[in-house]
C-alpha atoms as a PDB file:
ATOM      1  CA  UNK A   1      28.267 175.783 141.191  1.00  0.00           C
ATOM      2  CA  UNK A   2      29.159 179.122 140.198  1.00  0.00           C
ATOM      3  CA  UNK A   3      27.937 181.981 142.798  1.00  0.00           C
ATOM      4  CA  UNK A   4      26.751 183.812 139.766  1.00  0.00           C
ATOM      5  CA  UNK A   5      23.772 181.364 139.376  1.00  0.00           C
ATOM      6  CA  UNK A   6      20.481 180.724 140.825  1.00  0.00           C
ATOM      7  CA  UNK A   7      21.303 177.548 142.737  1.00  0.00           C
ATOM      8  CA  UNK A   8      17.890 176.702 144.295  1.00  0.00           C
ATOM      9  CA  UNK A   9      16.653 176.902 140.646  1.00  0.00           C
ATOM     10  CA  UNK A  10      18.956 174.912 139.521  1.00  0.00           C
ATOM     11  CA  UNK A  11      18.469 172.366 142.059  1.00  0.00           C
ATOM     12  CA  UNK A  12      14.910 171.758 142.724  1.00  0.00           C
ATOM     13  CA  UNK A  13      13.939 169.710 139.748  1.00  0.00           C
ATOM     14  CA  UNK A  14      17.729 167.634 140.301  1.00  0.00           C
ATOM     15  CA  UNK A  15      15.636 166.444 143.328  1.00  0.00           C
ATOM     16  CA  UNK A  16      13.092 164.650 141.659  1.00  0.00           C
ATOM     17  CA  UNK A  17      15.741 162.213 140.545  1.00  0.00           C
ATOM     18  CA  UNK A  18      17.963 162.340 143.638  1.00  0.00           C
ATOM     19  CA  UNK A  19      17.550 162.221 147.011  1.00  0.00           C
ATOM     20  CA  UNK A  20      21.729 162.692 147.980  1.00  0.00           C
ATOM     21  CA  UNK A  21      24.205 165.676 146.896  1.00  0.00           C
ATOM     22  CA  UNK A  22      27.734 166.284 147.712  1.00  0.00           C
ATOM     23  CA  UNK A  23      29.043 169.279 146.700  1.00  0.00           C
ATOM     24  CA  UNK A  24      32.708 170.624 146.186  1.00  0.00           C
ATOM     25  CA  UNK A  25      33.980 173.874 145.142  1.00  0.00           C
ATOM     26  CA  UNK A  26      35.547 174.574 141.822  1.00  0.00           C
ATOM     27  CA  UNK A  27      39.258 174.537 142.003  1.00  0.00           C
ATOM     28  CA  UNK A  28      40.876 178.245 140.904  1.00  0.00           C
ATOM     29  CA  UNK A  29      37.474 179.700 140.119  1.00  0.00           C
ATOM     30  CA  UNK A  30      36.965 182.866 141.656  1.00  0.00           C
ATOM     31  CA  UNK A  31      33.037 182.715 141.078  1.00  0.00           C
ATOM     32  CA  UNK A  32      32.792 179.626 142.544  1.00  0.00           C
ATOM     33  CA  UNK A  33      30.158 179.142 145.548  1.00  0.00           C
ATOM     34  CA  UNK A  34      31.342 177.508 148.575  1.00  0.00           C
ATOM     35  CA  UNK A  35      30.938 173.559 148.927  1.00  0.00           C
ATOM     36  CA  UNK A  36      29.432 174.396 152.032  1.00  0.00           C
ATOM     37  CA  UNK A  37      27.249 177.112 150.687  1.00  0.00           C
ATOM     38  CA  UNK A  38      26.217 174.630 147.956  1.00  0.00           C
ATOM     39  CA  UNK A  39      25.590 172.043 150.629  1.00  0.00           C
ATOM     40  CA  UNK A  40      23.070 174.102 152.791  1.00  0.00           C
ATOM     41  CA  UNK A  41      21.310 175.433 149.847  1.00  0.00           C
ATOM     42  CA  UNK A  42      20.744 171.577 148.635  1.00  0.00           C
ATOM     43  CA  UNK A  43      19.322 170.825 152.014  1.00  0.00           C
ATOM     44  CA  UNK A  44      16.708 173.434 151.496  1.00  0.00           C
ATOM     45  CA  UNK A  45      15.554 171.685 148.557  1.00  0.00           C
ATOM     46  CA  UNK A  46      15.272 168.438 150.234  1.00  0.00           C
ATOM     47  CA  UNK A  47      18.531 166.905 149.837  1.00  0.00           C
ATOM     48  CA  UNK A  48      20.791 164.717 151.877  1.00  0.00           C
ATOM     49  CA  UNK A  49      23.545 166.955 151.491  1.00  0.00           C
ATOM     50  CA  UNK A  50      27.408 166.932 151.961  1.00  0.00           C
ATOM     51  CA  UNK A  51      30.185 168.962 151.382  1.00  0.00           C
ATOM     52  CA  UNK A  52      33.537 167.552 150.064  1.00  0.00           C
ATOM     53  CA  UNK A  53      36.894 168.895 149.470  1.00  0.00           C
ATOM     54  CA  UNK A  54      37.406 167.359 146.777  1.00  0.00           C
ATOM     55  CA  UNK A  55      35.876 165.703 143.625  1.00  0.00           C
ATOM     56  CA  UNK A  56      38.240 162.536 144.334  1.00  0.00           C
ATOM     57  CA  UNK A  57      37.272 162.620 148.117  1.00  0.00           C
ATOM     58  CA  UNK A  58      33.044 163.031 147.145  1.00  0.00           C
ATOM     59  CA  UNK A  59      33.253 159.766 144.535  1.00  0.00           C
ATOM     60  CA  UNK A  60      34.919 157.596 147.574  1.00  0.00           C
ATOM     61  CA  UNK A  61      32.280 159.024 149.891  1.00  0.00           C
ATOM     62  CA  UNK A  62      29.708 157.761 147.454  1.00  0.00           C
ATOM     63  CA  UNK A  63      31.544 154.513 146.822  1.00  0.00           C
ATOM     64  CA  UNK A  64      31.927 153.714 150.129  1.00  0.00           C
ATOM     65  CA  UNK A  65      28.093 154.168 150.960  1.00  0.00           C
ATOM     66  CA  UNK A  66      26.761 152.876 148.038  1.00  0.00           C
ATOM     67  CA  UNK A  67      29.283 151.047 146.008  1.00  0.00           C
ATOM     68  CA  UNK A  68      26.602 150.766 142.938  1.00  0.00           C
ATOM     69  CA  UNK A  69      25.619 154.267 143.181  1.00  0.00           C
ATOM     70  CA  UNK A  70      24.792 156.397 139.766  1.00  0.00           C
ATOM     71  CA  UNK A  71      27.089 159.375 139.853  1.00  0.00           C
ATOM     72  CA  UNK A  72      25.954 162.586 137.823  1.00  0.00           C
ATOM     73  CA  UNK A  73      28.465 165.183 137.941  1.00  0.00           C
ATOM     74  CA  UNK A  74      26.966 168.806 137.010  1.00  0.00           C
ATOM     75  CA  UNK A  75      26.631 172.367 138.369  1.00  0.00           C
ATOM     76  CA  UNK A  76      29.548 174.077 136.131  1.00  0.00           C
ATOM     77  CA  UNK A  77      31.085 173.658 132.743  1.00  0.00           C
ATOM     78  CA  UNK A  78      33.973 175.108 134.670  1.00  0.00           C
ATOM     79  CA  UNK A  79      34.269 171.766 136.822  1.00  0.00           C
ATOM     80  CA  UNK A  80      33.215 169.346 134.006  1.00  0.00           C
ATOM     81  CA  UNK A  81      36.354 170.389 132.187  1.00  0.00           C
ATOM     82  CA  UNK A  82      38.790 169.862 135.049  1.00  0.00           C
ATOM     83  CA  UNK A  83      37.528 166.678 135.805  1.00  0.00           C
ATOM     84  CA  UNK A  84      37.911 165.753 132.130  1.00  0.00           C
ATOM     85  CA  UNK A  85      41.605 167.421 132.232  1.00  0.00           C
ATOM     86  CA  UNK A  86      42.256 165.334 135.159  1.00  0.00           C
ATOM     87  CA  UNK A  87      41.128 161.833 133.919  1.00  0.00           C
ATOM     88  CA  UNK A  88      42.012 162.642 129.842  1.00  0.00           C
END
C-alpha cells in the first residue's frame, strides 16, 4: 500500500470478503507504507492481520495455515508489477 492512500478506505469493504491480511512493503518504493503500518491499520478494520517481509515469505505463511487458501494480491499497481516481473 502506498502511504499516499487512504488505507482504512481501502480496506473496509476488502473485509467483507476476508477475514485474514498479511501485508508487506513494496520493495524500492519510497511511498510505500510500512508492512507493519499496513498491518495495524488492517486490524482496525477487523482483520487478522500480519506483517511479512516478503511477498515469498506471506504466500508460505498462508500455505502453511491453510494450504487451500484463495490468495488476492492488491494494494499497489507498484507491487502487482514486481510480482509479475518476478514470476514472468
Amino acid at each position: 500500500m502506498l502511504n499516499t492512500k487512504d488505507i482504512t478506505g481501502y480496506l473496509a469493504p476488502l473485509h467483507a470478503v476476508s477475514e485474514t491480511l498479511f501485508s508487506v512493503s513494496i520493495p524500492n518504493e519510497v511511498n510505500t507504507l510500512s508492512a507493519d503500518d499496513t498491518a495495524r491499520n488492517a486490524a482496525a478494520v477487523g482483520f487478522y492481520a500480519q506483517s511479512a517481509q516478503t511477498v515469498d515469505t506471506a504466500l508460505r505463511a498462508i500455505s502453511a495455515q491453510e494450504p487451500h487458501a484463495r490468495i488476492v494480491i492488491c494494494g499497489s499497481l507498484y507491487l502487482a508489477g514486481m510480482i509479475l516481473r518476478q514470476n514472468g
